[in-house]
C-alpha atoms as a PDB file:
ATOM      1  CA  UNK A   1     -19.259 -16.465   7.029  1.00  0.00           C
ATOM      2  CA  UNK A   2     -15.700 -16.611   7.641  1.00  0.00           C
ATOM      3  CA  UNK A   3     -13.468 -14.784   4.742  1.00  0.00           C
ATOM      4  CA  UNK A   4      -9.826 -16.299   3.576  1.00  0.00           C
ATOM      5  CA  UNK A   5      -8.054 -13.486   5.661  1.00  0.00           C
ATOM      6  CA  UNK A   6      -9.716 -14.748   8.940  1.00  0.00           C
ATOM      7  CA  UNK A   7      -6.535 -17.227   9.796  1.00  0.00           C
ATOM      8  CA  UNK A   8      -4.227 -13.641   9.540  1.00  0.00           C
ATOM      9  CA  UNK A   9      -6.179 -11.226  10.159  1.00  0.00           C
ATOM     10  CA  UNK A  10      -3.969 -10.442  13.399  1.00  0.00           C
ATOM     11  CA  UNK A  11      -1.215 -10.273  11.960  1.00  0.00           C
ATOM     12  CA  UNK A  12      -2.593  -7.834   9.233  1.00  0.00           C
ATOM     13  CA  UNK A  13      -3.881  -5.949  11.188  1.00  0.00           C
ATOM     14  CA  UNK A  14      -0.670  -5.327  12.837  1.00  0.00           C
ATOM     15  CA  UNK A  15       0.842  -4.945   9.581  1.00  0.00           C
ATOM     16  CA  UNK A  16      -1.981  -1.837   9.143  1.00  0.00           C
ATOM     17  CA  UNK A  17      -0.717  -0.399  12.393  1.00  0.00           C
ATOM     18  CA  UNK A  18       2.971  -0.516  11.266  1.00  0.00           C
ATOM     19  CA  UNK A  19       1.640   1.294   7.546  1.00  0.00           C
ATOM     20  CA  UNK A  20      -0.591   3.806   9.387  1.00  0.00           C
ATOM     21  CA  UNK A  21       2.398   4.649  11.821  1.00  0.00           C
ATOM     22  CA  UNK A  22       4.660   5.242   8.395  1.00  0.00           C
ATOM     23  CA  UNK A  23       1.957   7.486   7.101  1.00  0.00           C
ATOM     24  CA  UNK A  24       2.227   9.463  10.347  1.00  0.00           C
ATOM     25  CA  UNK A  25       5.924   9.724   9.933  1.00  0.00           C
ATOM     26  CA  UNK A  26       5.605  10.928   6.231  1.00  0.00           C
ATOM     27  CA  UNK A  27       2.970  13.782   7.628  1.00  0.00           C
ATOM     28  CA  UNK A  28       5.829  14.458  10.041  1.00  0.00           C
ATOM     29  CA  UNK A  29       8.847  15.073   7.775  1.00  0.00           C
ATOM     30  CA  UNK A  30       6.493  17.079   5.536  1.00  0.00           C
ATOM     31  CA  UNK A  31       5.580  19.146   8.474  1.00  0.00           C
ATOM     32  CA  UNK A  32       9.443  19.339   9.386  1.00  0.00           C
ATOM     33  CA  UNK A  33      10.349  20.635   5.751  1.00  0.00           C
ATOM     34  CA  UNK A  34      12.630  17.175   5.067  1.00  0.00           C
ATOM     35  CA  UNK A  35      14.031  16.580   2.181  1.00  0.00           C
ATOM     36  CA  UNK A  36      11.433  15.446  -0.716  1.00  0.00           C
ATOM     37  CA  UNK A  37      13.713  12.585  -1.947  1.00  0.00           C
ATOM     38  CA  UNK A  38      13.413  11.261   1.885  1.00  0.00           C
ATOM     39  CA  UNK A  39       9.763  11.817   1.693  1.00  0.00           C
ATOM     40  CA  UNK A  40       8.969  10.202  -1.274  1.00  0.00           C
ATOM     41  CA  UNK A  41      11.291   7.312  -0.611  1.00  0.00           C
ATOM     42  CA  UNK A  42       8.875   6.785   2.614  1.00  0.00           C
ATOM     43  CA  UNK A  43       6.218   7.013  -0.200  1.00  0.00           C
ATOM     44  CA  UNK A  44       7.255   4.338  -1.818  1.00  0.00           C
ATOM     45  CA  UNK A  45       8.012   2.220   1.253  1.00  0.00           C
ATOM     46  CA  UNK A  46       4.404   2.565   2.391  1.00  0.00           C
ATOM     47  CA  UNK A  47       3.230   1.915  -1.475  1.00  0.00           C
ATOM     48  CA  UNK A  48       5.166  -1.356  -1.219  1.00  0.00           C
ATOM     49  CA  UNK A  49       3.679  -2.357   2.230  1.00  0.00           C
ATOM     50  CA  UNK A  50       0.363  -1.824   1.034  1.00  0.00           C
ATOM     51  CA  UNK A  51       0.936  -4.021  -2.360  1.00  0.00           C
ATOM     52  CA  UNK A  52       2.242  -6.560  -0.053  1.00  0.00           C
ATOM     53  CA  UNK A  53      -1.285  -6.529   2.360  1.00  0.00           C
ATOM     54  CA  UNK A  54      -2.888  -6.724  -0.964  1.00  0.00           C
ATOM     55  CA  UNK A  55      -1.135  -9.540  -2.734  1.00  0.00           C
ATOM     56  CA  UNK A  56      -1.218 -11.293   0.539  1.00  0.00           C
ATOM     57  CA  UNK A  57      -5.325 -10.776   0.873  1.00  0.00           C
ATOM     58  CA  UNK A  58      -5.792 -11.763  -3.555  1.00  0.00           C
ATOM     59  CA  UNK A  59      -3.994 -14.815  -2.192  1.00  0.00           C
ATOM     60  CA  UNK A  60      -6.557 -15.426   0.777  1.00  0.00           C
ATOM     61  CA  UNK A  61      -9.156 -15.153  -1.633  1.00  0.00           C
ATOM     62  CA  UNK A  62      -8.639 -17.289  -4.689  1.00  0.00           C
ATOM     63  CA  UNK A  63      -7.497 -19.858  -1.832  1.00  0.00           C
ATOM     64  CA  UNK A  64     -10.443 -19.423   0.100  1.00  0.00           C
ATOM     65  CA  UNK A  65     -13.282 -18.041  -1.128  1.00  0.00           C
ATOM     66  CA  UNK A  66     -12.930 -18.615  -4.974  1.00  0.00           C
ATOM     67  CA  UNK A  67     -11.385 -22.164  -4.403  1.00  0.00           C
ATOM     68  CA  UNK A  68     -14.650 -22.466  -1.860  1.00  0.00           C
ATOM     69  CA  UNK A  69     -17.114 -21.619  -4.833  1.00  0.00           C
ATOM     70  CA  UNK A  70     -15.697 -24.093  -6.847  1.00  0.00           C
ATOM     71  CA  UNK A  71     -15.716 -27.039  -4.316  1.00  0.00           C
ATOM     72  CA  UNK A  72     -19.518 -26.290  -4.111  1.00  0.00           C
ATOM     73  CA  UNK A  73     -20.036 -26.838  -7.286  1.00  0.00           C
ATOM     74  CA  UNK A  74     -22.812 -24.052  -7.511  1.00  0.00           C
ATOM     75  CA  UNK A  75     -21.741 -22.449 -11.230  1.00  0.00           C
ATOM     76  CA  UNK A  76     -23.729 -19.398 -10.223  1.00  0.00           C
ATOM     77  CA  UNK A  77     -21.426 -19.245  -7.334  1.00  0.00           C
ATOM     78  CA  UNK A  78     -18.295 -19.623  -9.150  1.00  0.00           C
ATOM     79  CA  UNK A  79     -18.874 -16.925 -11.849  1.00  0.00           C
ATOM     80  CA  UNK A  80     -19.651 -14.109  -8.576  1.00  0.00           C
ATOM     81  CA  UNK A  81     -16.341 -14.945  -7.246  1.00  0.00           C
ATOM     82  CA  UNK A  82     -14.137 -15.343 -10.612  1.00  0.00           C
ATOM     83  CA  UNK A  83     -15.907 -11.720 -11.880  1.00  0.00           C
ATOM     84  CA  UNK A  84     -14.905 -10.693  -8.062  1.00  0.00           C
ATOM     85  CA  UNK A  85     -11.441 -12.037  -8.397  1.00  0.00           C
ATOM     86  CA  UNK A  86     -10.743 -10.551 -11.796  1.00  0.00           C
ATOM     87  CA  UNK A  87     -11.825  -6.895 -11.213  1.00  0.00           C
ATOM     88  CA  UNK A  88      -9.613  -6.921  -7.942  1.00  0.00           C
ATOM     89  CA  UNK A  89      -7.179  -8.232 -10.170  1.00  0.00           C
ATOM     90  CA  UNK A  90      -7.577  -5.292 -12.783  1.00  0.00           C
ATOM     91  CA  UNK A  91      -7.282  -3.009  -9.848  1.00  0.00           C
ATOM     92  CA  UNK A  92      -4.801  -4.260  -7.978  1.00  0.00           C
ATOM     93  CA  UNK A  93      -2.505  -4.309 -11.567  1.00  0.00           C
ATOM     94  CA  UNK A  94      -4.212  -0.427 -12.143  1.00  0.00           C
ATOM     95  CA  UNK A  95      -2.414   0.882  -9.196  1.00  0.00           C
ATOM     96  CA  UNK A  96       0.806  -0.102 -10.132  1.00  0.00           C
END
């Protein structure tokens, strides 16, 4: 089964490399005593990447795999993936 991300999943992947490599750099200010308005602005830098993977993978879903229930036309189908799109929804809005 192929998921909605498949088509980018390179390219988010990198995208997780670039985040991770940020979070390594936070770690490394910390453990160089930098200035906490630096550090948290790096915070918020890798908050906003992350929301951005996120929106990007909602988007992958409802396109794919939500817009695939429906084109099935299997109602059992459709209510697993809009109650799977809605609580990722709640969470995704929770975080912010």
């Amino acid at each position: 089964m192929s998921h909605g991300y498949a088509k980018d999943k390179d390219a988010l992947i990198k995208r997780l490399h670039r985040i991770e490599g940020q979070v390594r750099g936070i770690e490394r200010m910390v453990e160089g005593d930098r200035y906490c308005i630096d550090i948290l602005t790096q915070i918020a830098a890798v908050r906003t990447a992350l929301e951005h993977v996120g929106a990007r993978l909602l988007e992958d879903h409802v396109n794919h795999c939500v817009a695939g229930a429906i084109r099935s036309g299997d109602d059992a189908a459709v209510a697993h993936k809009t109650t799977e799109l809605l609580e990722a929804v709640q969470r995704f809005v929770k975080t912010r």
